[in-house]
N, C-alpha and C. Protein backbone atom coordinates (compact mmCIF):
# COMPACT_ATOMS: atom_id res chain seq x y z
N UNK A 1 0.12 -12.86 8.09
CA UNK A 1 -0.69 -11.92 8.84
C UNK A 1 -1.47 -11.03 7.86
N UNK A 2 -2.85 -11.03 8.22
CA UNK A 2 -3.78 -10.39 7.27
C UNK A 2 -3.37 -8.62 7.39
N UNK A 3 -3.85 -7.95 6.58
CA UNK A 3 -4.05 -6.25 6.51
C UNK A 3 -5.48 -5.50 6.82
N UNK A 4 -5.28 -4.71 7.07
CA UNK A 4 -6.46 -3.66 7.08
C UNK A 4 -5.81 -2.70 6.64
N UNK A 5 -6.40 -2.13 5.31
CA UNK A 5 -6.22 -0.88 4.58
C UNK A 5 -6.96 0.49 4.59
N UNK A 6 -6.31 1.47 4.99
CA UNK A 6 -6.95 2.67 5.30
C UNK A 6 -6.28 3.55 3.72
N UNK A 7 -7.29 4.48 3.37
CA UNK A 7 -6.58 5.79 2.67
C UNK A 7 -6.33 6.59 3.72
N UNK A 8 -5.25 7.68 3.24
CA UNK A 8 -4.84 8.66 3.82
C UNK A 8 -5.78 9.82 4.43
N UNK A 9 -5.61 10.61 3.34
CA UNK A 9 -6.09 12.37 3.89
C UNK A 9 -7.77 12.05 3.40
N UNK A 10 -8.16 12.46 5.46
CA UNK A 10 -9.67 12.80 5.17
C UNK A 10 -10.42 11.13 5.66
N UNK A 11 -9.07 10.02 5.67
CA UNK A 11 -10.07 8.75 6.23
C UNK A 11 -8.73 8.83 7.95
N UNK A 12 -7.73 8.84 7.51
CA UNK A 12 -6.97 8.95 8.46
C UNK A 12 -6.46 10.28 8.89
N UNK A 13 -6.08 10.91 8.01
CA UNK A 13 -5.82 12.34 9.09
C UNK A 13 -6.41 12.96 8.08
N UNK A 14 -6.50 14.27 9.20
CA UNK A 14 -7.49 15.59 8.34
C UNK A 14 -5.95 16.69 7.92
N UNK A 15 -5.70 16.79 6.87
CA UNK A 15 -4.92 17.21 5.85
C UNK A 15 -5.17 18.46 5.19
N UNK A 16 -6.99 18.81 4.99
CA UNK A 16 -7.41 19.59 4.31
C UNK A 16 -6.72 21.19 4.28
N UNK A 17 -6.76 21.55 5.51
CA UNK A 17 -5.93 23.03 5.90
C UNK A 17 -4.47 23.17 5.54
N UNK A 18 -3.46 21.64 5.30
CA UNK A 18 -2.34 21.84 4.71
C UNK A 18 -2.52 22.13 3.02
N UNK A 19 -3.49 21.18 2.59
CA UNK A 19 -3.30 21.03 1.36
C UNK A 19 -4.33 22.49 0.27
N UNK A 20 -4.88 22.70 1.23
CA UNK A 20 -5.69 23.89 0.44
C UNK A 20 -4.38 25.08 1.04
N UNK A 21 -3.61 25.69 1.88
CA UNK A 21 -2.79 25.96 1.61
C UNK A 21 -1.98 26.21 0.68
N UNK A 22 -1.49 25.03 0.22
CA UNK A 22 -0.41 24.95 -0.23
C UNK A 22 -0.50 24.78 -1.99
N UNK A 23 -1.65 24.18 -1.96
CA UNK A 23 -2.12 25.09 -3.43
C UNK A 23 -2.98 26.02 -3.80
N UNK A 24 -3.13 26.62 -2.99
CA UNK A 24 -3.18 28.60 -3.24
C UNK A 24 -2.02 28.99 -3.14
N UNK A 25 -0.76 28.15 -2.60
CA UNK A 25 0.27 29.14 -2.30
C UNK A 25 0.80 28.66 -4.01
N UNK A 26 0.80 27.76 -4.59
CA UNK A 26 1.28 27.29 -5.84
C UNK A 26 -0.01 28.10 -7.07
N UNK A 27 -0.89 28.05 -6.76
CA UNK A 27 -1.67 29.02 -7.90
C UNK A 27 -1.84 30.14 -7.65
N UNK A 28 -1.47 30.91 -6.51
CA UNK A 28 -0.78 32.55 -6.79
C UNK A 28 0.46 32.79 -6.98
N UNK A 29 1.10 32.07 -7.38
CA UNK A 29 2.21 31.98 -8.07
C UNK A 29 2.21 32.52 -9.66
N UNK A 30 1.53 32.53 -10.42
CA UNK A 30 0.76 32.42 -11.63
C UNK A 30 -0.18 33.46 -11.12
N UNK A 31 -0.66 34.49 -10.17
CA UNK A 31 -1.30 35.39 -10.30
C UNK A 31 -3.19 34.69 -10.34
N UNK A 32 -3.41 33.30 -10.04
CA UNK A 32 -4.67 32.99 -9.75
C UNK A 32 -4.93 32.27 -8.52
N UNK A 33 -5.99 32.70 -7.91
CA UNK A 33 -6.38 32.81 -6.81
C UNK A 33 -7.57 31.53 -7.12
N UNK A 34 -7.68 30.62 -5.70
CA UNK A 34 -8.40 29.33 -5.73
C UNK A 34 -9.33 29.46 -4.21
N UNK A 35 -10.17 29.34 -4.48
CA UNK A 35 -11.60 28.97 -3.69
C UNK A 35 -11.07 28.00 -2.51
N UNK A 36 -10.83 28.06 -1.46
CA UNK A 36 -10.19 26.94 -0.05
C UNK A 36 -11.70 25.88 -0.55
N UNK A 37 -13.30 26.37 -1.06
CA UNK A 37 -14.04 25.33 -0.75
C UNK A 37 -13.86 24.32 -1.81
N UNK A 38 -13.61 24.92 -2.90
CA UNK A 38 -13.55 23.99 -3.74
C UNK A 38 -11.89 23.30 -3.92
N UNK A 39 -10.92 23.76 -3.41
CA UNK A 39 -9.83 22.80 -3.36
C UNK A 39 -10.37 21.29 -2.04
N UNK A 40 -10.89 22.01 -1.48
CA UNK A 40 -11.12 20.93 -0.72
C UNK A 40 -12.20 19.80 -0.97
N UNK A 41 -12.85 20.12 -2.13
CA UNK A 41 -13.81 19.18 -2.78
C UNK A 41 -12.74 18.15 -3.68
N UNK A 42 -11.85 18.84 -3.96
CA UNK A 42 -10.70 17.73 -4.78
C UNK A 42 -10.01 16.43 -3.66
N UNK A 43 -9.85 17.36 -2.38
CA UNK A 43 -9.12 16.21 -1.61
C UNK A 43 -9.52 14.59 -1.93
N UNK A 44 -8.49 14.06 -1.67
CA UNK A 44 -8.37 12.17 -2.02
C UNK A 44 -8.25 12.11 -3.96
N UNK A 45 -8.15 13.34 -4.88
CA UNK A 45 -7.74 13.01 -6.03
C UNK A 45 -6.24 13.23 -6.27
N UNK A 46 -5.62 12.69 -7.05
CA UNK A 46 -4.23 13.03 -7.64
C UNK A 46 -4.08 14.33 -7.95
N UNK A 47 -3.14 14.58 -7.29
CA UNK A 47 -3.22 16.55 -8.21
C UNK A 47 -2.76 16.69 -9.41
N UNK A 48 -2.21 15.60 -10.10
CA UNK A 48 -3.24 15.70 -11.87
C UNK A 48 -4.01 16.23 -11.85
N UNK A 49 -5.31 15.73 -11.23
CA UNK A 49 -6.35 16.15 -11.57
C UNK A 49 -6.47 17.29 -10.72
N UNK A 50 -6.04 18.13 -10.07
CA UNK A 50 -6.57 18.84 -9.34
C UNK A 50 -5.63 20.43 -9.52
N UNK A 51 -4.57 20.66 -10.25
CA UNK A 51 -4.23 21.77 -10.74
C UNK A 51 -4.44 21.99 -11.82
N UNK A 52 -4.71 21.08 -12.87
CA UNK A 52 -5.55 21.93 -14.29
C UNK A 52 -6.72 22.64 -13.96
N UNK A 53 -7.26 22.34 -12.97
CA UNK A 53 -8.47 23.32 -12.80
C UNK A 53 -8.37 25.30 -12.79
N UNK A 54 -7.26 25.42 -11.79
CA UNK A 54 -6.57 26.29 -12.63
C UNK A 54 -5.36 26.58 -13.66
N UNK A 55 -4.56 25.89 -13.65
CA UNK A 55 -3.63 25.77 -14.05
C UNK A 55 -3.49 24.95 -15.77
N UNK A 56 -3.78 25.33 -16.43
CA UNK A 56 -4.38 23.51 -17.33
C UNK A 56 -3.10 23.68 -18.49
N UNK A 57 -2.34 24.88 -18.79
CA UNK A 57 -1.47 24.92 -19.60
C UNK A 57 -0.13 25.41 -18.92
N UNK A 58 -0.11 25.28 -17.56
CA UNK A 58 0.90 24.98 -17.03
C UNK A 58 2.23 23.45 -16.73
N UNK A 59 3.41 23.15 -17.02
CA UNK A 59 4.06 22.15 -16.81
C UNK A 59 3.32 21.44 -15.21
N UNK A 60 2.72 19.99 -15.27
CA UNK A 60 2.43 19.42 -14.21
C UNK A 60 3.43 19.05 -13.36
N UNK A 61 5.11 18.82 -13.93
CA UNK A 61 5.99 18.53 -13.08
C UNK A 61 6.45 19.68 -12.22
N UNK A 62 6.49 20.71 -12.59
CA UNK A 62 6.92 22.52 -11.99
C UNK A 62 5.55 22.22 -10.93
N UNK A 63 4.56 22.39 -11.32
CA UNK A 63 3.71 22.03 -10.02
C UNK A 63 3.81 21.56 -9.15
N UNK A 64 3.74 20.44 -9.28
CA UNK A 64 4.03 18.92 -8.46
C UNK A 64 5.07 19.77 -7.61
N UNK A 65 6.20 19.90 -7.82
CA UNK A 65 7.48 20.00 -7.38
C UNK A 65 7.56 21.40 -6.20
N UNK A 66 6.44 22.31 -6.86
CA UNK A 66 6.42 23.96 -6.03
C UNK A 66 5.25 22.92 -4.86
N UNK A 67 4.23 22.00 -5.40
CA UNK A 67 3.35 22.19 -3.87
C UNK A 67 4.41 21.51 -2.94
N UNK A 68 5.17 20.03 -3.65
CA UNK A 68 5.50 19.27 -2.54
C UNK A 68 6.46 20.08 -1.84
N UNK A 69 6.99 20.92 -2.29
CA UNK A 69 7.97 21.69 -1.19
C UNK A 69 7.18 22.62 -0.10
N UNK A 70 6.47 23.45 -0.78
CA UNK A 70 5.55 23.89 0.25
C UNK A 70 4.60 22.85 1.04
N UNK A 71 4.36 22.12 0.69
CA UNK A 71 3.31 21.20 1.63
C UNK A 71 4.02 20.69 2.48
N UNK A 72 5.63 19.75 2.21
CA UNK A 72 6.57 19.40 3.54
C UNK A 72 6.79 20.87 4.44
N UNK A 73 6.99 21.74 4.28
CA UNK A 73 7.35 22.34 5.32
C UNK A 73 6.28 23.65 5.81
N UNK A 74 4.83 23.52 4.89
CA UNK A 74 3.79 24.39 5.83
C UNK A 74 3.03 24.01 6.02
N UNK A 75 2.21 22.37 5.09
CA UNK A 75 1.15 21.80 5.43
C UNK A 75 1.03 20.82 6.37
N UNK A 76 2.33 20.02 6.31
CA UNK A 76 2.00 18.88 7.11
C UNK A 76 1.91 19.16 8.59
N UNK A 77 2.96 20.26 9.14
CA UNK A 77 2.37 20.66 10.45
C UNK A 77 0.82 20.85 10.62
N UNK A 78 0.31 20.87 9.79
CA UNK A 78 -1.04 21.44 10.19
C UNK A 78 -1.75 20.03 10.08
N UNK A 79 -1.46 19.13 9.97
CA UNK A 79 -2.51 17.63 9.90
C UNK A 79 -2.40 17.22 11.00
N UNK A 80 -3.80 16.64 10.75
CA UNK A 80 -4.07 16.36 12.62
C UNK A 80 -4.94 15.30 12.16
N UNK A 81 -5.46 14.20 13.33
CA UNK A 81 -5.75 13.10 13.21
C UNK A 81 -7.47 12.91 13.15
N UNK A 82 -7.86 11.95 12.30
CA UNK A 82 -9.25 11.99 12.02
C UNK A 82 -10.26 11.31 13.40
N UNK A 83 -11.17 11.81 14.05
CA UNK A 83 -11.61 11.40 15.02
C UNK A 83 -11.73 9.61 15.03
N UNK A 84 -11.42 9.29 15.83
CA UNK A 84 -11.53 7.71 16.28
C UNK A 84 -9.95 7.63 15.31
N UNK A 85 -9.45 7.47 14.82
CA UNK A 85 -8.04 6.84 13.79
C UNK A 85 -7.57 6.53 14.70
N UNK A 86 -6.65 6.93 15.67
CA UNK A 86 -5.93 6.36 17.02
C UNK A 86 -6.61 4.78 17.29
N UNK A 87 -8.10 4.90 17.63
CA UNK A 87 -8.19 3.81 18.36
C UNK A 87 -8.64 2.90 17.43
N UNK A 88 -9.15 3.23 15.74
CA UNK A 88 -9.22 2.27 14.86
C UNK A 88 -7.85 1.68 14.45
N UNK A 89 -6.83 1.71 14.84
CA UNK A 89 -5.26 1.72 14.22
C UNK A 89 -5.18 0.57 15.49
N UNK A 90 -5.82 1.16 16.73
CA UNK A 90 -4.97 0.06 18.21
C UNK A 90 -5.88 -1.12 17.75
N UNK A 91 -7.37 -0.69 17.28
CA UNK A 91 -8.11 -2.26 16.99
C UNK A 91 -7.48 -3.01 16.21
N UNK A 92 -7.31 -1.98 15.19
CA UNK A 92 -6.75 -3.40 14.14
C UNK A 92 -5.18 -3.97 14.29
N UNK A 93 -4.26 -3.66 15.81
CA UNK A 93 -3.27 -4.09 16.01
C UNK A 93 -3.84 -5.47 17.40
N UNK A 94 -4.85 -5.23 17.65
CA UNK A 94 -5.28 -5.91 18.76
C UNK A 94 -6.03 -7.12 18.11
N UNK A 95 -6.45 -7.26 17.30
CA UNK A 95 -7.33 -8.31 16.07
C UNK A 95 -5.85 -9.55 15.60
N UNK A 96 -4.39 -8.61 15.99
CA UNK A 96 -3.40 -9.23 14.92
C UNK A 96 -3.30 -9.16 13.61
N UNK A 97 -3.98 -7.75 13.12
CA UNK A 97 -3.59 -7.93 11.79
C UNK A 97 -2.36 -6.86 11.84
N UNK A 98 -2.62 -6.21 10.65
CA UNK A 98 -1.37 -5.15 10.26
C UNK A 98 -1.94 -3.88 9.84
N UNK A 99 -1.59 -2.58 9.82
CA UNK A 99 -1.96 -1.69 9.30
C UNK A 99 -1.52 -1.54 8.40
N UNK A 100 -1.97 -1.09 7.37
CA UNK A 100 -1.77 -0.89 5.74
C UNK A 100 -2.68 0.45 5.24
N UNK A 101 -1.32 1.48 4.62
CA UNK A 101 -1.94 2.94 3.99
C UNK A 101 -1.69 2.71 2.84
N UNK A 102 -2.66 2.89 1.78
CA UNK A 102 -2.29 2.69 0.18
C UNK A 102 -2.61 3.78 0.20
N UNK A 103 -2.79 5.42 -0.17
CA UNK A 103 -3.07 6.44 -0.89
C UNK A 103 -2.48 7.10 -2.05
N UNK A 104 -3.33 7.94 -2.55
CA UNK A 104 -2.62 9.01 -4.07
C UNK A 104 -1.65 9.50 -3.33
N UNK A 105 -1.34 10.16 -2.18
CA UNK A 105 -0.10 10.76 -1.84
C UNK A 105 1.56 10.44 -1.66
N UNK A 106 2.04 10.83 -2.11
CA UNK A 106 3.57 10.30 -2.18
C UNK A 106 3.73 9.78 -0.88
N UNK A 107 4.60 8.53 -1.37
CA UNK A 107 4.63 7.97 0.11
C UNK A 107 5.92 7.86 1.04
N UNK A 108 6.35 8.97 0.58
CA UNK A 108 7.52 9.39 1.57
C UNK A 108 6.50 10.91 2.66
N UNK A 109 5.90 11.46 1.82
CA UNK A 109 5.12 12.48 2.47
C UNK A 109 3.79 11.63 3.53
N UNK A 110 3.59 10.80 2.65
CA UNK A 110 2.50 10.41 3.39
C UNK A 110 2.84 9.49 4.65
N UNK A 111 3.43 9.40 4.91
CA UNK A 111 4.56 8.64 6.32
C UNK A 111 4.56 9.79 7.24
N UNK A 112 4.95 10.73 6.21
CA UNK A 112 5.27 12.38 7.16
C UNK A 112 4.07 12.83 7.85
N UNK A 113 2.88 12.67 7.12
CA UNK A 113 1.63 13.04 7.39
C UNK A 113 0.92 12.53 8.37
N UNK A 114 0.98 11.02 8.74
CA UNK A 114 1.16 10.09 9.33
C UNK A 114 1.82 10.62 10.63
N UNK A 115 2.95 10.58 10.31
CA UNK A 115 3.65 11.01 12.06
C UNK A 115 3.06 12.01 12.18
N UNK A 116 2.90 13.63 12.04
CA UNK A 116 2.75 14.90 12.19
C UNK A 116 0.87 14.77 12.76
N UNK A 117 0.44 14.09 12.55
CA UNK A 117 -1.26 13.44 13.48
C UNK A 117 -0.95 12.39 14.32
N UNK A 118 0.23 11.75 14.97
CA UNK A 118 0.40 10.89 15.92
C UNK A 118 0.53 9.75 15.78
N UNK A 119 0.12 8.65 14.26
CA UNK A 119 -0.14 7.99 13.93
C UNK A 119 0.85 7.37 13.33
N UNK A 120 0.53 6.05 13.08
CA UNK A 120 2.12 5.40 12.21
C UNK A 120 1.25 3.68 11.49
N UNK A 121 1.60 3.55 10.81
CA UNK A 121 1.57 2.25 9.90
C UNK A 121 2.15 1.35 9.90
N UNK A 122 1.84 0.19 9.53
CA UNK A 122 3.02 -1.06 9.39
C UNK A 122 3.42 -0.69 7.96
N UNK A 123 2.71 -0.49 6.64
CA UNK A 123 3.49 -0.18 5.67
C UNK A 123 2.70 0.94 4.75
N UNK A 124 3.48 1.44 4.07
CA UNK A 124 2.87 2.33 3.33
C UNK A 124 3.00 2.64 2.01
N UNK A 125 2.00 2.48 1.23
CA UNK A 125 2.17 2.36 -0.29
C UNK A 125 1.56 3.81 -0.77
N UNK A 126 2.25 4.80 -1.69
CA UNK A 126 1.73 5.70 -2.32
C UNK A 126 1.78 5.91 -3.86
N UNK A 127 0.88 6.51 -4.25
CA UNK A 127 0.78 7.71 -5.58
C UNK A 127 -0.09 6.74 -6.44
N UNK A 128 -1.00 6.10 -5.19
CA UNK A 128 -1.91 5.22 -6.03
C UNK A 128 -3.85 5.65 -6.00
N UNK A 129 -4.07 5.37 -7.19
CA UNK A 129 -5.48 6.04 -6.75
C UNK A 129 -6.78 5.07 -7.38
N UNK A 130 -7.93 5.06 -6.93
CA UNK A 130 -8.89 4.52 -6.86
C UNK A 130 -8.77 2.73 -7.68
N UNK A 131 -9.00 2.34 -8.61
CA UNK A 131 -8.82 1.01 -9.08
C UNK A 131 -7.20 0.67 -9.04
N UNK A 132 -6.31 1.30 -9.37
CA UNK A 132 -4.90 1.43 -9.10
C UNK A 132 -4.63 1.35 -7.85
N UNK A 133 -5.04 0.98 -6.70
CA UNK A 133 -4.68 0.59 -5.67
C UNK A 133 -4.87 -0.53 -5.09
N UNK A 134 -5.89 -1.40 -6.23
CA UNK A 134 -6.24 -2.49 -5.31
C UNK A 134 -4.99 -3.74 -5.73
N UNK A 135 -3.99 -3.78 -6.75
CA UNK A 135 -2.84 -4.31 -6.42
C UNK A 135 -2.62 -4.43 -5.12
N UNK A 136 -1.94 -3.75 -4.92
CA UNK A 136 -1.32 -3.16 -3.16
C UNK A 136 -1.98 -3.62 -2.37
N UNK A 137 -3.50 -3.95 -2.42
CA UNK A 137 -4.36 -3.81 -1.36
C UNK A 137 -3.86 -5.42 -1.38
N UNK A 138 -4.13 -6.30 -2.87
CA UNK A 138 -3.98 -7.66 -2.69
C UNK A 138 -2.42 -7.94 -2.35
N UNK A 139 -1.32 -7.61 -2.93
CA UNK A 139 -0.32 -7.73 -2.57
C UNK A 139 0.33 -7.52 -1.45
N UNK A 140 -0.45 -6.91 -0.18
CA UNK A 140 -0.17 -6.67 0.99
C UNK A 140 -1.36 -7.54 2.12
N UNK A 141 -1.90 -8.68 1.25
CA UNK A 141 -3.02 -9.24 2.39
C UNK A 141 -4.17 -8.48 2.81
N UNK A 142 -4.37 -7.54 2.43
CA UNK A 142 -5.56 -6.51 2.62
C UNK A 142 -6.77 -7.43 2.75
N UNK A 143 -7.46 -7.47 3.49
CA UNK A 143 -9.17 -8.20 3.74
C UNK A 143 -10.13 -7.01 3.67
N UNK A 144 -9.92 -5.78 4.30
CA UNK A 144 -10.71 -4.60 3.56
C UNK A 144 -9.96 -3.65 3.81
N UNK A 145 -10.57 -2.73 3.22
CA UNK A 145 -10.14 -1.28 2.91
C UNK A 145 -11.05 -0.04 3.20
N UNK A 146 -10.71 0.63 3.67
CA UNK A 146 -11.36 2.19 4.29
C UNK A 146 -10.86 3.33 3.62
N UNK A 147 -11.88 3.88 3.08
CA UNK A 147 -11.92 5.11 2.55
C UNK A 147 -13.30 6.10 2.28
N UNK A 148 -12.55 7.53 1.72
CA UNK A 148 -14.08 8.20 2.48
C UNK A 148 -14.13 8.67 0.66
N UNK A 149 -13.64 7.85 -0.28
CA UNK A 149 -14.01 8.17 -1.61
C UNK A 149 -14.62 7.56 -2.76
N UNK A 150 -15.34 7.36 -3.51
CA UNK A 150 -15.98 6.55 -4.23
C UNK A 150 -14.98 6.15 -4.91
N UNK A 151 -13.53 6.62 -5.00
CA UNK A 151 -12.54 5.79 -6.10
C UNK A 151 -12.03 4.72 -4.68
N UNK A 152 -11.89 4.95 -3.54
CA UNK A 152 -11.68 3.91 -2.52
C UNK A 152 -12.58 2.71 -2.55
N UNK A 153 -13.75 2.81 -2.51
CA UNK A 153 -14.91 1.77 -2.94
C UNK A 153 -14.74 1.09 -4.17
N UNK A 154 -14.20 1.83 -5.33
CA UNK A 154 -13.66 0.72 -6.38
C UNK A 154 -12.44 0.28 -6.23
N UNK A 155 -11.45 0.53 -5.46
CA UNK A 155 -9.94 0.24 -5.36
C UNK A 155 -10.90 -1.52 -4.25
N UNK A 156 -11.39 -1.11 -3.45
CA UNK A 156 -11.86 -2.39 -2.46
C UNK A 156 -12.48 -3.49 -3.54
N UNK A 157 -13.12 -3.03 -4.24
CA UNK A 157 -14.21 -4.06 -5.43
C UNK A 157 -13.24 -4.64 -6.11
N UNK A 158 -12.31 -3.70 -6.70
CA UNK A 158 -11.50 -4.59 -7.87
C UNK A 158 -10.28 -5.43 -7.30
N UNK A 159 -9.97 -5.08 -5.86
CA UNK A 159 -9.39 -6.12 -5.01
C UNK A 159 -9.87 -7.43 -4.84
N UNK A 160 -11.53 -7.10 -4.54
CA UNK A 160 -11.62 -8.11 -3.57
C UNK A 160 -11.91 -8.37 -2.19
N UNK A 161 -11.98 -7.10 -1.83
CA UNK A 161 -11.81 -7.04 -0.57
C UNK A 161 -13.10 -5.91 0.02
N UNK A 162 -13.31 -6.39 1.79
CA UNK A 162 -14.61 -5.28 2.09
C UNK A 162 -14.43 -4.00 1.81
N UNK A 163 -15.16 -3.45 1.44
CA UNK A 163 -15.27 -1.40 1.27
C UNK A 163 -15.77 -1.12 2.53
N UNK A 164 -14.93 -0.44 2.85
CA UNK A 164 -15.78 0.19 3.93
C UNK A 164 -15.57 1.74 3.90
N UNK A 165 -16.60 2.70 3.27
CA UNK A 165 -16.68 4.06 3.48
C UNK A 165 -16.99 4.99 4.64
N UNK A 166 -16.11 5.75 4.73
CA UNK A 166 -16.52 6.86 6.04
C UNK A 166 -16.31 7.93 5.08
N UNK A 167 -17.64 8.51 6.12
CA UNK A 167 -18.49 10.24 5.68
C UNK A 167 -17.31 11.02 6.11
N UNK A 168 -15.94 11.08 6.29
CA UNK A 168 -15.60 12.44 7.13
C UNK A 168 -14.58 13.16 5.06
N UNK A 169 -14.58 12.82 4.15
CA UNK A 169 -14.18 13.38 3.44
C UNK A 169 -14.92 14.55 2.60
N UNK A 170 -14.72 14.95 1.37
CA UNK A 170 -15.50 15.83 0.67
C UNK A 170 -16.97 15.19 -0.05
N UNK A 171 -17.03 13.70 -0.08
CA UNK A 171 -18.21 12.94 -0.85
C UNK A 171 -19.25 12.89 0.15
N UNK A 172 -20.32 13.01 0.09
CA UNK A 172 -21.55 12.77 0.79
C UNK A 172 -21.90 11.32 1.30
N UNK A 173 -22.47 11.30 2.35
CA UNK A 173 -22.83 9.72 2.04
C UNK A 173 -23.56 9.10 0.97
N UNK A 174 -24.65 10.14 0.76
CA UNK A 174 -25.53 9.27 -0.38
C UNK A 174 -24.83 8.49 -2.01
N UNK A 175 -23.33 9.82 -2.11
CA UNK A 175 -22.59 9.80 -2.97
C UNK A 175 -21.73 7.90 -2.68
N UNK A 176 -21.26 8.00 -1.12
CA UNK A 176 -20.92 6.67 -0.94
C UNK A 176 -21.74 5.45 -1.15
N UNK A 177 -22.60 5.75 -0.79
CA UNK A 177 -23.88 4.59 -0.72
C UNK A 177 -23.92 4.68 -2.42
N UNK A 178 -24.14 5.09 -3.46
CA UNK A 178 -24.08 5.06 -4.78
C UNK A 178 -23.07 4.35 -5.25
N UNK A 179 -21.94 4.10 -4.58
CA UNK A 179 -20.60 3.84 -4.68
C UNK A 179 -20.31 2.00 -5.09
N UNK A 180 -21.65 1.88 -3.67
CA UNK A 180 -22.27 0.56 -3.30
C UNK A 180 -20.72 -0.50 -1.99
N UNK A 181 -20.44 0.18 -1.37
CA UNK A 181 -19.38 -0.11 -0.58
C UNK A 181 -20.58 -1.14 0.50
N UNK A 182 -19.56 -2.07 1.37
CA UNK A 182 -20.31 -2.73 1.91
C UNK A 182 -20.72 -2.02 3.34
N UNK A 183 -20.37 -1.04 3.65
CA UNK A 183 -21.24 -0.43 4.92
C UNK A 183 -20.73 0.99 5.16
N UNK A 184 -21.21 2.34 4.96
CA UNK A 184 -20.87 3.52 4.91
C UNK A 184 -21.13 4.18 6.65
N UNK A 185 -20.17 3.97 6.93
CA UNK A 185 -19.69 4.86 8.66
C UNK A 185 -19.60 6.30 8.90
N UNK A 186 -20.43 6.60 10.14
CA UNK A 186 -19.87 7.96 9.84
C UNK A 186 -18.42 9.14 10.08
N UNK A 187 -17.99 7.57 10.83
CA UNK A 187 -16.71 8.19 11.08
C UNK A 187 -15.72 7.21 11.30
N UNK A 188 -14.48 7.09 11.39
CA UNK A 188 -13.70 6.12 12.42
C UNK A 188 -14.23 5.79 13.60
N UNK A 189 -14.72 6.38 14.23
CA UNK A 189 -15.21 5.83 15.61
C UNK A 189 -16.15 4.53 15.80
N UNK A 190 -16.60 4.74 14.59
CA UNK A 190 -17.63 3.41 14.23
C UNK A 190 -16.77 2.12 13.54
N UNK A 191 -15.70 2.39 13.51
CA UNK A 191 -14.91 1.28 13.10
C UNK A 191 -14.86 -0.28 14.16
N UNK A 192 -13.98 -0.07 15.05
CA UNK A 192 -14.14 -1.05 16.05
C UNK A 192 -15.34 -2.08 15.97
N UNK A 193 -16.49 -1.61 16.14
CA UNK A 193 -17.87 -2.05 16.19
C UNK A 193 -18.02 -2.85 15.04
N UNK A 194 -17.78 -2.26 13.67
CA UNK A 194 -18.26 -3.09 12.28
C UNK A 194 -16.98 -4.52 12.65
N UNK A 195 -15.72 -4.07 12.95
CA UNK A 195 -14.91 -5.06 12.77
C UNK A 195 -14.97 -6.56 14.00
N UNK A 196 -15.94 -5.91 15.19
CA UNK A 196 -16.46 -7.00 15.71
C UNK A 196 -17.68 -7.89 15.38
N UNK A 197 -17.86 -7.62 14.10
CA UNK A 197 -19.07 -8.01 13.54
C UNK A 197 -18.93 -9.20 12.46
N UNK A 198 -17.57 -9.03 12.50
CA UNK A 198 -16.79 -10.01 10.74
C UNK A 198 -15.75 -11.00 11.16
């Protein structure tokens, strides 16, 4: 049985209000204060990359460890589901394939994240990010992949498999279309439609 691969936060649920949270609540800790607009321009990167911005001579594991506790128990209540995801999830169970989440997010959380927007997966692979995911993508039957990030568009290329970008994350479309994915959506809702097309 073939896959359809979605990323997580921002293609499948909207996350943003947990996760800008929860690292302001981890960089006033340290007495520095973070911009909600620009944490949310990081969403869909590893937070490697996304607490040196303030943080850059701080231990990354003490990090890691202060958001994921705060994010299980103040962010994930707050994720809620990306418009159309429900009924792009019933298409691609109605086609006979499988649902498949590869994202950067831990994937015990990202299951969590998952339920807490209504939603659920056939399997779920985490703490993988842009070309580093397209293993997973092949090793799980993946035929394409959805994401709203230009490292999602190379995780699909170096698979093998269709790109398909949606506008609902922090990248622009034009930024996607640069990306060169095979058809940039503006949302889940437009899903169904492309997949009766292939």
């Amino acid at each position: 049985m073939r896959a359809i691969g979605f990323d997580l936060d921002m293609t499948l649920v909207d996350s943003a209000d947990g996760i800008v949270t929860s690292v302001q609540h981890v960089v006033a800790q340290y007495g520095v204060e973070a911009d909600g607009e620009e944490i949310r321009s990081t969403i869909g990167l590893p937070l490697d990359h996304v607490f040196p911005r303030w943080l850059p001579d701080e231990p990354y594991d003490v990090l890691l460890a202060a958001y994921r506790a705060h994010y299980r128990e103040h962010g994930i209540p707050l994720t809620r589901p990306m418009p159309g995801a429900a009924e792009a999830i019933a298409t691609v169970r109605e086609r006979g394939d499988r649902v498949l989440v590869v994202t950067a997010k831990y994937g015990a959380v990202a299951g969590l994240a998952l339920q807490a927007a209504g939603l659920d997966a056939d399997e779920i692979v985490g703490d993988l990010f842009a070309e580093g995911k397209a293993s997973a993508l092949r090793e799980h039957g993946a035929w394409v992949y959805v994401g709203d990030h230009p490292g999602d568009v190379r995780a699909a290329r170096t698979a093998g498999v269709h790109s398909i970008a949606v506008a609902t994350g922090p990248t622009s479309p034009d930024e996607l279309r640069a990306a060169q994915p095979d058809v940039v959506l503006p949302d889940l809702t437009h899903l169904p439609r492309w997949l009766a097309t292939v």
